[in-house]
N, C-alpha and C. Protein backbone atom coordinates (compact mmCIF):
# COMPACT_ATOMS: atom_id res chain seq x y z
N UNK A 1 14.27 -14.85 25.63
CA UNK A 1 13.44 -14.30 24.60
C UNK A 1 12.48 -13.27 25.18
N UNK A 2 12.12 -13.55 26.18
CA UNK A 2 10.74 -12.35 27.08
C UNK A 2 11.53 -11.36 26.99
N UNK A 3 12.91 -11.31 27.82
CA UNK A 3 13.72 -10.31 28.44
C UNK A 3 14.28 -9.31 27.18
N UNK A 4 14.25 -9.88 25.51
CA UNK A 4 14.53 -8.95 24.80
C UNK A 4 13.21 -8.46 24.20
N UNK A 5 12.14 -8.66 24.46
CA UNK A 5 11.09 -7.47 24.43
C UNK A 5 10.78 -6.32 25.38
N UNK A 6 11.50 -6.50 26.50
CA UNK A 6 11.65 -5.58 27.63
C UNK A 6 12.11 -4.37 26.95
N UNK A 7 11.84 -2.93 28.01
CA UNK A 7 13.05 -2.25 27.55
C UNK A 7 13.76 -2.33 28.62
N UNK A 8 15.42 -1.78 28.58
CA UNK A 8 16.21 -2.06 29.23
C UNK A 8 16.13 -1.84 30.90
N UNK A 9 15.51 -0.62 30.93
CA UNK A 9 15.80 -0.33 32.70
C UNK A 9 14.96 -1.38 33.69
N UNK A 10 13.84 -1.86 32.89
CA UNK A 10 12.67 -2.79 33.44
C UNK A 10 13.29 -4.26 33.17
N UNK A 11 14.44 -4.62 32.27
CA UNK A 11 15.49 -5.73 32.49
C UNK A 11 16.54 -5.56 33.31
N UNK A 12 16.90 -4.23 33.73
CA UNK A 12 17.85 -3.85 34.66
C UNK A 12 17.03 -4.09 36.25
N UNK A 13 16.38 -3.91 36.72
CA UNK A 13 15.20 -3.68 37.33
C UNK A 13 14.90 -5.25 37.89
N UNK A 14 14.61 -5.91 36.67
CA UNK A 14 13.98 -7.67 37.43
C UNK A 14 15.44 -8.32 37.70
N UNK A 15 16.39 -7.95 36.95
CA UNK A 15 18.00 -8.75 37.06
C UNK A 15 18.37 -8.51 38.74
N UNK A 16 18.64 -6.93 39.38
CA UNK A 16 18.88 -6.57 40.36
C UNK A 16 18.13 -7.16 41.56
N UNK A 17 16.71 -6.82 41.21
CA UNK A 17 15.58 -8.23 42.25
C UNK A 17 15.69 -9.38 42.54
N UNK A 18 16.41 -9.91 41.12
CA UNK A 18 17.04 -11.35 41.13
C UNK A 18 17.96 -11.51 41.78
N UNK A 19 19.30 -10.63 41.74
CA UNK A 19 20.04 -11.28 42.37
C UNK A 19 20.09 -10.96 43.56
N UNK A 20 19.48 -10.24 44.21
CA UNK A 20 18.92 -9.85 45.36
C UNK A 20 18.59 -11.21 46.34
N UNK A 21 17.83 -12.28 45.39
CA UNK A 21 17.51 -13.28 45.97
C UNK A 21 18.13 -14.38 45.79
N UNK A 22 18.52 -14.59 47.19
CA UNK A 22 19.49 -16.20 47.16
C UNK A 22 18.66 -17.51 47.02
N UNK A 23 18.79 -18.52 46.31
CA UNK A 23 17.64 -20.01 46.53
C UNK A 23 18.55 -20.90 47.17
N UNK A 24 18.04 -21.15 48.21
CA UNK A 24 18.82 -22.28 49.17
C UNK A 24 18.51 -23.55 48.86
N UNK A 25 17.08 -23.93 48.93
CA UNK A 25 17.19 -25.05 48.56
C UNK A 25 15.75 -25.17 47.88
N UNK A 26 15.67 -25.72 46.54
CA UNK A 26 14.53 -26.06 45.54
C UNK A 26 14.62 -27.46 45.43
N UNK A 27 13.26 -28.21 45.70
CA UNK A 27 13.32 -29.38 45.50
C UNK A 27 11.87 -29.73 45.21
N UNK A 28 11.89 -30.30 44.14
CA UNK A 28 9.96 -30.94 43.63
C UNK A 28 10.64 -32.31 42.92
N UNK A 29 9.86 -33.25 43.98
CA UNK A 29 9.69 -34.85 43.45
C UNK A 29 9.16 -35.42 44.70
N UNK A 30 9.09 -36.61 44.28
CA UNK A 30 8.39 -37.43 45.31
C UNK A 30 8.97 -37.26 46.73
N UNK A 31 8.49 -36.78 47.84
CA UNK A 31 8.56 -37.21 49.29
C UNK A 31 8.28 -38.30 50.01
N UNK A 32 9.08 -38.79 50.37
CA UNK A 32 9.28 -39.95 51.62
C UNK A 32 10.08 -39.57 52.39
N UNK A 33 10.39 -40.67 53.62
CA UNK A 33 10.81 -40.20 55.51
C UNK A 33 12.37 -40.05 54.53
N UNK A 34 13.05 -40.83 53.65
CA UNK A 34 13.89 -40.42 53.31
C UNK A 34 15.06 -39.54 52.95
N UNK A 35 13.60 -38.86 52.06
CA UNK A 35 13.87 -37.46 50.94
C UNK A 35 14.12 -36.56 52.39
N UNK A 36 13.27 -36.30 53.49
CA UNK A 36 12.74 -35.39 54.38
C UNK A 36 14.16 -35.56 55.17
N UNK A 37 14.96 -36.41 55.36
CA UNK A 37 16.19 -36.28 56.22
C UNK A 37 17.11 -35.87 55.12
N UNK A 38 17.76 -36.05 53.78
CA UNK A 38 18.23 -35.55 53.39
C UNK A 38 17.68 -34.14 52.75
N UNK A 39 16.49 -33.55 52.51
CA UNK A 39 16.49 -32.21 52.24
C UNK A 39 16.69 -31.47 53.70
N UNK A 40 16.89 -32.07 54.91
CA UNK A 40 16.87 -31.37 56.20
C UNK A 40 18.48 -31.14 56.57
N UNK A 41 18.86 -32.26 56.36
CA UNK A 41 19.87 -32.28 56.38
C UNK A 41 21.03 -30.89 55.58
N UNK A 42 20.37 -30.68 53.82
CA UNK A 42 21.30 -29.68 53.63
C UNK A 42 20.65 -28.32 53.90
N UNK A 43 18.93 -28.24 54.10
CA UNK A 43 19.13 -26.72 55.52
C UNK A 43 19.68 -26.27 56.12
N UNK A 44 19.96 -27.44 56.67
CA UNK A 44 20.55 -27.38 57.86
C UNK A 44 22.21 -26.90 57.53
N UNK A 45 22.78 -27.57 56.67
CA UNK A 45 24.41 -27.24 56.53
C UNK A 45 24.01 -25.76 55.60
N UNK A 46 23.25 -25.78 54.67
CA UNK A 46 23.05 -24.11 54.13
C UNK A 46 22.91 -23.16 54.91
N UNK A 47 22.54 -23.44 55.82
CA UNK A 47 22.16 -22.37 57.10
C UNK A 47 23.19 -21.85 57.52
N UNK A 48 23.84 -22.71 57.77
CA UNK A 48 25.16 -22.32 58.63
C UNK A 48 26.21 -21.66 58.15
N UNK A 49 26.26 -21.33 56.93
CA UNK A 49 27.16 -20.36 56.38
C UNK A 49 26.71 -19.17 56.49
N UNK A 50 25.29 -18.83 56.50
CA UNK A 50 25.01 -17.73 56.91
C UNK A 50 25.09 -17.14 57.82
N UNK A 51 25.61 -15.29 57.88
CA UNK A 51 25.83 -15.10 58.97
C UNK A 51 24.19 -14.42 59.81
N UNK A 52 23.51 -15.09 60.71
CA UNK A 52 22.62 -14.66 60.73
C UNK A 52 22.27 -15.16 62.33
N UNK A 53 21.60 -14.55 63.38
CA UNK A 53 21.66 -15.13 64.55
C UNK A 53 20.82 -16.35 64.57
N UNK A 54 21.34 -17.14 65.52
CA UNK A 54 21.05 -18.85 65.36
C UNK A 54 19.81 -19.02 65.84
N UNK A 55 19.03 -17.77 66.27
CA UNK A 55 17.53 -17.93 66.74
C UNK A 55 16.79 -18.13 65.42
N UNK A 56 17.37 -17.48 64.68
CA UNK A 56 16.63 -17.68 62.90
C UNK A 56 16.61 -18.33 62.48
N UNK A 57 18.23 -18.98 62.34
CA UNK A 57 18.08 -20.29 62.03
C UNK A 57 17.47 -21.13 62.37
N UNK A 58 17.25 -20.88 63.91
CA UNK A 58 16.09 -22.73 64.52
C UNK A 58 14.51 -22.22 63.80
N UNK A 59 14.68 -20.88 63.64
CA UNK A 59 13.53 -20.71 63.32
C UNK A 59 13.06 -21.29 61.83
N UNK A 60 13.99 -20.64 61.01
CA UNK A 60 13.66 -21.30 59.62
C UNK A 60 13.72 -22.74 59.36
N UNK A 61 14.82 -23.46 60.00
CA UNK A 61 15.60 -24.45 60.14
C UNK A 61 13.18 -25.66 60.85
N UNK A 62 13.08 -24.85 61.70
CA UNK A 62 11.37 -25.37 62.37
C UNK A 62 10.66 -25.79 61.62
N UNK A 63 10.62 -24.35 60.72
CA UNK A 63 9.44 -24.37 59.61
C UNK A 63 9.67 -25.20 58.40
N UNK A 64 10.73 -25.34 58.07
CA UNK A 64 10.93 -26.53 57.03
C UNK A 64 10.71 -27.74 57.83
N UNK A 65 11.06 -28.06 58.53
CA UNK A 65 10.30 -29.39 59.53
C UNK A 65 9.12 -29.62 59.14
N UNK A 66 8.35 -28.73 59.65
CA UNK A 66 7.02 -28.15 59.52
C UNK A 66 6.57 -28.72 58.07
N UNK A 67 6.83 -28.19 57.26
CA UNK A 67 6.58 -27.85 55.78
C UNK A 67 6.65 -29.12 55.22
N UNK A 68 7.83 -29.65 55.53
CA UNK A 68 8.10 -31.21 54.97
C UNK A 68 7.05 -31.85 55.50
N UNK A 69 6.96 -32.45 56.93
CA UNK A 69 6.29 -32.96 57.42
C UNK A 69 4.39 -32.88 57.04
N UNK A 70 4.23 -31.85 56.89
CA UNK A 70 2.97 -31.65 56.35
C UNK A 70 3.09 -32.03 54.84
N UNK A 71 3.77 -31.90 54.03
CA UNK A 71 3.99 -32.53 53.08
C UNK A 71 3.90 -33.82 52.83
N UNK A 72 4.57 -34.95 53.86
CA UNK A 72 5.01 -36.53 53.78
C UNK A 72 3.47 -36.60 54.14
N UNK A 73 3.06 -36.12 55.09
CA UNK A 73 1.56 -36.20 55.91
C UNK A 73 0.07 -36.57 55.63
N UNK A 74 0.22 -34.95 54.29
CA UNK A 74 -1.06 -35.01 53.84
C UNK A 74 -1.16 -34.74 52.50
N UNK A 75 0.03 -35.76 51.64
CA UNK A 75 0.02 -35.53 50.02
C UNK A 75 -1.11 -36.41 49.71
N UNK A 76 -1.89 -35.99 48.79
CA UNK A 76 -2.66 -36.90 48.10
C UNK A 76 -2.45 -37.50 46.20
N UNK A 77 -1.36 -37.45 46.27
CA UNK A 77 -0.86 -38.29 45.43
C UNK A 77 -0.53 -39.34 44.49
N UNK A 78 -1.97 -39.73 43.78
CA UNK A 78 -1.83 -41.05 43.05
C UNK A 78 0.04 -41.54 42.45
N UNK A 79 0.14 -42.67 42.26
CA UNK A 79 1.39 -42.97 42.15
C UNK A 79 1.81 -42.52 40.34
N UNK A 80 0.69 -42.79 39.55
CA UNK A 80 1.32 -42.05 38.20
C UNK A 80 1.20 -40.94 37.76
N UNK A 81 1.22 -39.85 39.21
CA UNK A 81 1.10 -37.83 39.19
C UNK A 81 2.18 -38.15 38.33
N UNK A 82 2.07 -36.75 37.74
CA UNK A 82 3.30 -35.88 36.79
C UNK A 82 3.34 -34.56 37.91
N UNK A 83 2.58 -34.57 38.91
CA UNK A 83 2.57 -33.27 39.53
C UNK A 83 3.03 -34.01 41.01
N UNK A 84 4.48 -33.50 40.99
CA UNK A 84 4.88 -33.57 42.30
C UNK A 84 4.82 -32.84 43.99
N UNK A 85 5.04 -33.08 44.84
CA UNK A 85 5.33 -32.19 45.88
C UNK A 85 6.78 -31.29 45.69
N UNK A 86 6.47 -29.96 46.20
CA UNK A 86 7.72 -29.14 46.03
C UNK A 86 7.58 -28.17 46.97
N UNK A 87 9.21 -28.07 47.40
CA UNK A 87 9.87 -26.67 48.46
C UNK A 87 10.76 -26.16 48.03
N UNK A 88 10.70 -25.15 48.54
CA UNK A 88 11.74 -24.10 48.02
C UNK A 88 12.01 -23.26 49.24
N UNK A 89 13.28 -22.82 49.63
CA UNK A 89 13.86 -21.60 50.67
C UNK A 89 14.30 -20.81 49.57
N UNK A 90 14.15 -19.65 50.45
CA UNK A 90 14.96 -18.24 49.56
C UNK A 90 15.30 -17.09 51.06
N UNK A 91 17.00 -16.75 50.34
CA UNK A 91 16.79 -15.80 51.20
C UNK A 91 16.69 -14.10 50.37
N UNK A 92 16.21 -13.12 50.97
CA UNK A 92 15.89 -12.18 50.25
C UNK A 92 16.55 -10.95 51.22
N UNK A 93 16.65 -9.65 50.83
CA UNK A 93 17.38 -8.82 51.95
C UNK A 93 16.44 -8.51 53.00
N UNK A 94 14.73 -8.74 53.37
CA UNK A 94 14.08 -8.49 54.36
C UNK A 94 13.68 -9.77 54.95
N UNK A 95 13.86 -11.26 54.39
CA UNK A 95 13.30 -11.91 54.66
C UNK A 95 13.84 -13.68 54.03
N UNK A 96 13.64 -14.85 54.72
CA UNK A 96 13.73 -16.05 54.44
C UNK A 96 12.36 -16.03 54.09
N UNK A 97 12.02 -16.48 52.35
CA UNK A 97 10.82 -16.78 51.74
C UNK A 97 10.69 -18.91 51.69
N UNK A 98 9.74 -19.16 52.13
CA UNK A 98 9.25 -20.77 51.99
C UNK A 98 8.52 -20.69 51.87
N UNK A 99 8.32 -21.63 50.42
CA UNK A 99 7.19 -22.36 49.77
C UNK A 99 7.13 -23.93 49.49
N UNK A 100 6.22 -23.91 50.16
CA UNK A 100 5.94 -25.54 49.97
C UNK A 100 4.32 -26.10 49.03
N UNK A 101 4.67 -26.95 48.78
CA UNK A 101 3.31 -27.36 47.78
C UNK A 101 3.05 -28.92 47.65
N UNK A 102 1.87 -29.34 47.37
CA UNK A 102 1.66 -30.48 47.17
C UNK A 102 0.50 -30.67 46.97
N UNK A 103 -0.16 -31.75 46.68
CA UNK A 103 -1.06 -32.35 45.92
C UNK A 103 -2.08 -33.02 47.20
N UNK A 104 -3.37 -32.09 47.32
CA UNK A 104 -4.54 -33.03 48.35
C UNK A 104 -5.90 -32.80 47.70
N UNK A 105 -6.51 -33.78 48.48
CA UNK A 105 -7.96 -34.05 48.44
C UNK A 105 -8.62 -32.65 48.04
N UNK A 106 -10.17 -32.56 47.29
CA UNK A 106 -10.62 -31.46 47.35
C UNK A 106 -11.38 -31.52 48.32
N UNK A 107 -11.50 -33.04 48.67
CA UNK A 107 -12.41 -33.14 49.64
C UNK A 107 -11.76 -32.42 51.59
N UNK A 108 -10.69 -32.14 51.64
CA UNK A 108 -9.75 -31.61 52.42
C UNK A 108 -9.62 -29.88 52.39
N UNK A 109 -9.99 -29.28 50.84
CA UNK A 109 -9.61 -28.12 51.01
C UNK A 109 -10.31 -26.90 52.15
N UNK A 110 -11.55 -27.37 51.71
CA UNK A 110 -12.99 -26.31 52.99
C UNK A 110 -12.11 -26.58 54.21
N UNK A 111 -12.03 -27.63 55.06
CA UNK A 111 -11.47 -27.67 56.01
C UNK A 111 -10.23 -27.14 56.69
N UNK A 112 -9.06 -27.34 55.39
CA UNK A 112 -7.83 -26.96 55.62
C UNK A 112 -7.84 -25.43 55.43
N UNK A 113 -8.43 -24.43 54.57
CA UNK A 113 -9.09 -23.17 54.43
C UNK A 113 -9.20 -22.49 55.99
N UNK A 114 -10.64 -23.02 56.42
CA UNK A 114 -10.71 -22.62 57.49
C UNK A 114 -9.83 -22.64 58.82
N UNK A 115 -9.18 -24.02 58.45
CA UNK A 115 -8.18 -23.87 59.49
C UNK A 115 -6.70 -22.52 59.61
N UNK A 116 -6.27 -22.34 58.45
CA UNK A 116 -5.51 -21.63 58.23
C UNK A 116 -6.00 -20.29 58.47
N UNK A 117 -7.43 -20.20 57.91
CA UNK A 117 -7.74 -18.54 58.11
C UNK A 117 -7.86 -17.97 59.35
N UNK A 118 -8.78 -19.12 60.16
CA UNK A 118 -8.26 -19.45 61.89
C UNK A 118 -7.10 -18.87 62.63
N UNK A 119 -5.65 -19.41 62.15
CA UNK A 119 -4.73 -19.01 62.44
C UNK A 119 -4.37 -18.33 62.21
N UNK A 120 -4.43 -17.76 60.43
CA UNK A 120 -4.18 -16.68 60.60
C UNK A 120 -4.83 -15.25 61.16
N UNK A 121 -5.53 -15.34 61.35
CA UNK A 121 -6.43 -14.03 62.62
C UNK A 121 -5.73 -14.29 64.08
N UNK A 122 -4.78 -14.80 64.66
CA UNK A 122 -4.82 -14.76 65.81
C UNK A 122 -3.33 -14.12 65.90
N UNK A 123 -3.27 -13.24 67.49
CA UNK A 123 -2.02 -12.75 67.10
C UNK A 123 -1.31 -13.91 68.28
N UNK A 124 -0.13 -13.37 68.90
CA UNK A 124 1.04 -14.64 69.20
C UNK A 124 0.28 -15.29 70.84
N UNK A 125 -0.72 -13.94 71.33
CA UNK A 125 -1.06 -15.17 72.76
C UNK A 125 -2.45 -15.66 71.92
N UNK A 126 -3.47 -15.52 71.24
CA UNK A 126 -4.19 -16.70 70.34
C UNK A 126 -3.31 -17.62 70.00
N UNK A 127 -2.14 -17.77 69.21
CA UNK A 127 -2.31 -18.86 68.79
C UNK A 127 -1.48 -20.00 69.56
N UNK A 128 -0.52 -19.49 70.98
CA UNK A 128 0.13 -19.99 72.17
C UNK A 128 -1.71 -20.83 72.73
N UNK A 129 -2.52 -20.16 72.65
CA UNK A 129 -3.46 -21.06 73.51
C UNK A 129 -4.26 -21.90 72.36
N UNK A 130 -4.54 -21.61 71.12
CA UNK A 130 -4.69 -22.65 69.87
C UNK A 130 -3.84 -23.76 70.11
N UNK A 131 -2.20 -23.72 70.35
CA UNK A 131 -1.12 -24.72 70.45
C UNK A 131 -2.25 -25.47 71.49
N UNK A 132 -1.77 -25.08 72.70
CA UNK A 132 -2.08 -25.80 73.84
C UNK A 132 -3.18 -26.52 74.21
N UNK A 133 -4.46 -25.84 73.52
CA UNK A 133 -5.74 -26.26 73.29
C UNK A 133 -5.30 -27.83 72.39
N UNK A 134 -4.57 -27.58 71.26
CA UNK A 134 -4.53 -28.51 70.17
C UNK A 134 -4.12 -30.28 70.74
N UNK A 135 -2.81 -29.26 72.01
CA UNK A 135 -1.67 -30.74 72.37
C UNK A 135 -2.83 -31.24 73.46
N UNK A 136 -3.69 -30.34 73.66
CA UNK A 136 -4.47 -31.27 75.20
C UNK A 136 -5.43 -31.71 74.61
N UNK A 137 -5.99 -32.26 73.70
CA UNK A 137 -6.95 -32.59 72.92
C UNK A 137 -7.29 -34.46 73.58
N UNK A 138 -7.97 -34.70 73.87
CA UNK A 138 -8.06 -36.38 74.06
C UNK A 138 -7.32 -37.20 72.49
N UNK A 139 -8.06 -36.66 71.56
CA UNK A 139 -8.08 -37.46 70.19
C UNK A 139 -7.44 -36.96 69.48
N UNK A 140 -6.37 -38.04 68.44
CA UNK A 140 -5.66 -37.63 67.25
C UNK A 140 -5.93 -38.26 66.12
N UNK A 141 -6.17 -37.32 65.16
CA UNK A 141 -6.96 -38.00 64.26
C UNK A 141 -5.99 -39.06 63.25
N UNK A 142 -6.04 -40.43 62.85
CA UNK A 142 -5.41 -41.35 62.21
C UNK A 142 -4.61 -41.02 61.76
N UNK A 143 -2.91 -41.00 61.70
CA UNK A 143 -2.00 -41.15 60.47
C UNK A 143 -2.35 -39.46 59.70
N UNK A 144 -2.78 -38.53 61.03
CA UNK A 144 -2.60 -36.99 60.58
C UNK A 144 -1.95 -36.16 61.18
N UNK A 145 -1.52 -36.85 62.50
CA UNK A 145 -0.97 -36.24 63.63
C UNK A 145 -1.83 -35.23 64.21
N UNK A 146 -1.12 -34.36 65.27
CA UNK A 146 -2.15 -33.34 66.30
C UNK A 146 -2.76 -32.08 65.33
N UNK A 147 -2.06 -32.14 64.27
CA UNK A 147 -2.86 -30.56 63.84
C UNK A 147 -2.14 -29.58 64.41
N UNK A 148 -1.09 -29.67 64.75
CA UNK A 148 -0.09 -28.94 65.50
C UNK A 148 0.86 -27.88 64.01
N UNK A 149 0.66 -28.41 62.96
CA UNK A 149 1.89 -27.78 62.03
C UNK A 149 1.85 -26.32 62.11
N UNK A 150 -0.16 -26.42 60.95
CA UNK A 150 0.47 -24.86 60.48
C UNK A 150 0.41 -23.71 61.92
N UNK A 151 -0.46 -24.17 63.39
CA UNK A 151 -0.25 -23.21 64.13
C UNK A 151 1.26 -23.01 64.92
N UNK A 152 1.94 -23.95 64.59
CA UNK A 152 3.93 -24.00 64.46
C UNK A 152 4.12 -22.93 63.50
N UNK A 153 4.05 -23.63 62.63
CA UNK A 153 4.44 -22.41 61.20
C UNK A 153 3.57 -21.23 61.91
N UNK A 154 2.97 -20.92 61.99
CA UNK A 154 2.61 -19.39 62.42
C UNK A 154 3.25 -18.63 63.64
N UNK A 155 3.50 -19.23 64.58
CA UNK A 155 3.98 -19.16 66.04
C UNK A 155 5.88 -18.40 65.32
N UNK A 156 6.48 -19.55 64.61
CA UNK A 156 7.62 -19.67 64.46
C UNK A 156 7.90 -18.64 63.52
N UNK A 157 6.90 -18.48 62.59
CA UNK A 157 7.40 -17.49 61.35
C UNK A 157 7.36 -15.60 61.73
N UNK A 158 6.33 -15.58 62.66
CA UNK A 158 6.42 -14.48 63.76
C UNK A 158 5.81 -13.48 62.33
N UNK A 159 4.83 -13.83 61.38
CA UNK A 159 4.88 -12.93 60.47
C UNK A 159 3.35 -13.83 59.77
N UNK A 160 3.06 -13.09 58.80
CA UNK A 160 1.54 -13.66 58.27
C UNK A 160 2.31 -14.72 57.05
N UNK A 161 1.62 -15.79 57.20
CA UNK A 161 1.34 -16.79 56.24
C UNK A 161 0.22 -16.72 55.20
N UNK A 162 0.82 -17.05 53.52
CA UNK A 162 0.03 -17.02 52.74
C UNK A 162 -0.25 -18.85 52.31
N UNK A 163 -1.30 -18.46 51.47
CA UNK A 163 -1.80 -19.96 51.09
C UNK A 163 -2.39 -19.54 49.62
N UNK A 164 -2.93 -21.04 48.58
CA UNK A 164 -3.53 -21.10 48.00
C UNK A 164 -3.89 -22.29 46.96
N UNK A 165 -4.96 -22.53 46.82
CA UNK A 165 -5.16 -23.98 46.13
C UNK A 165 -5.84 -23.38 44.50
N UNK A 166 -5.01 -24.58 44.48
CA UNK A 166 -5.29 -24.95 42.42
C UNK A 166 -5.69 -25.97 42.28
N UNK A 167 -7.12 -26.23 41.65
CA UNK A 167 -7.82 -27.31 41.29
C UNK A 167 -7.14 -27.79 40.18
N UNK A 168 -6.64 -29.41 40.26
CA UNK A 168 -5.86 -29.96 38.94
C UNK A 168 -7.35 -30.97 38.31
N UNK A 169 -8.29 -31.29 39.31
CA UNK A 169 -9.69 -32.01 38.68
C UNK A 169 -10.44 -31.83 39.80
N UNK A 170 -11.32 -33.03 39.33
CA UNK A 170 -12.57 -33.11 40.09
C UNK A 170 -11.81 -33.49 41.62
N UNK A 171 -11.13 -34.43 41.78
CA UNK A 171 -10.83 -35.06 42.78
C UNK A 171 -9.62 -34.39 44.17
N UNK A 172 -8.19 -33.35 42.74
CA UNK A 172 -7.42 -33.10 43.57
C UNK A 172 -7.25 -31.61 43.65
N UNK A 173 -6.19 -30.91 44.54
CA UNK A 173 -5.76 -29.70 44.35
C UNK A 173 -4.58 -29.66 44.57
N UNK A 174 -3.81 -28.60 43.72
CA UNK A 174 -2.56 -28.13 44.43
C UNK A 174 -2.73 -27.41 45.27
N UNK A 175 -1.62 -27.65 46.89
CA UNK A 175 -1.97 -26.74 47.91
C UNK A 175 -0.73 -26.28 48.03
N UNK A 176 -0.83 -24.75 47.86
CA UNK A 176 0.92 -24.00 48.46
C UNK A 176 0.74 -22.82 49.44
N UNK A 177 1.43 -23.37 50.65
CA UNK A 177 1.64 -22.84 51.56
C UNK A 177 3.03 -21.61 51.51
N UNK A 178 3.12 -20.40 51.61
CA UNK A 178 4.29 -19.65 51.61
C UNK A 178 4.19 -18.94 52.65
N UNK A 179 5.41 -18.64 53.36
CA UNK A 179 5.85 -18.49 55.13
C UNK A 179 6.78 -17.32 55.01
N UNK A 180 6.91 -16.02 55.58
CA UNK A 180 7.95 -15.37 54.84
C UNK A 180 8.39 -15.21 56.40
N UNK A 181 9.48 -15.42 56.28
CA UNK A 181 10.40 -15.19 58.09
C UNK A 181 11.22 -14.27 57.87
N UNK A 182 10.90 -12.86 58.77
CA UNK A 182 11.50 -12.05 58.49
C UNK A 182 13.21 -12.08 59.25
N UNK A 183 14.13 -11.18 58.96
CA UNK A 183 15.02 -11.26 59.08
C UNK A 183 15.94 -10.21 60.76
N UNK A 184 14.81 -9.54 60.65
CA UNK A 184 14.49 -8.92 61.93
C UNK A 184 13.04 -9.24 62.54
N UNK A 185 13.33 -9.57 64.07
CA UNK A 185 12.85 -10.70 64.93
C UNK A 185 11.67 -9.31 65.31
N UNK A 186 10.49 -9.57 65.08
CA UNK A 186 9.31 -8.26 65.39
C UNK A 186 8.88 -8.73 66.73
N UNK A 187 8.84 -7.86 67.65
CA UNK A 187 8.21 -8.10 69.01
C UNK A 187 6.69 -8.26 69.35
């Protein structure tokens, strides 16, 4: 119905964009260690039809690790949400697009903010000594792991990471992380 108020060349126009873009894998519902081996699992076999050098693949193939894992990690999730966790791969002709999303604390967002903006300002020897700083740390904080993800996702995606939170109340937010891995490897 939108698409017949268009005029045509500007429906010619979003169709061509579209199919431009491949969706590998879309998935929004509940996450567990479960879900996370079978959505890895068909990455992993989607990948492989592509013809694309296998450095990309570990690369993209990382960041969904990544993505999930921060997902199972740090959902904040009451059990009767209508608002699930969700990922999505895409491939596009400049680039593998990932988006991941999920549901946390607001009391989490200031923190997680700064951390990201952190990373993102640093170029690849910042955030090699962010890593290393992170893994030599004495302390890990409870059932959050090292804090190691998103400076992974940044290291791995070799490209700027976007973010952004949506307040659903007082208590939660949606948080979506999007990673765009380009398709030529930038030095």
């Amino acid at each position: 119905m939108f698409a017949q108020n268009l005029p045509a060349y500007l429906t010619l126009s979003i169709t061509l964009i579209m199919a431009k873009i491949q969706t590998i894998l879309n998935y929004r519902g509940p996450i567990e260690f479960e879900t996370t081996e079978i959505l890895l699992q068909k990455v992993k076999k989607d990948l492989e039809v592509h013809s694309i050098k296998k450095v990309l693949k570990k690369r993209v193939y990382n960041i969904m690790v990544e993505c999930i894992e921060n997902m199972l990690r740090h959902h904040a999730a009451p059990s009767d949400t209508s608002i699930h966790p969700y990922i999505s791969l895409e491939k596009g002709q400049q680039e593998y697009l990932i988006t991941a999303g999920n549901l946390i604390s607001n009391e989490e967002v200031d923190d997680l903010q700064l951390k990201i903006d952190h990373v993102k300002k640093q170029d690849k020897e910042g955030l090699l000594k962010m890593y290393e700083d992170q893994i030599n740390k004495d302390t890990i904080a409870k059932n959050k792991g090292a804090g190691l993800g998103i400076i992974t996702i940044a290291l791995k995606a070799n490209s700027k990471i976007n973010y952004n939170f949506t307040p659903v109340n007082n208590e939660l937010s949606v948080f979506e992380l999007q990673v765009s891995v380009p398709l030529e490897h930038k030095k």
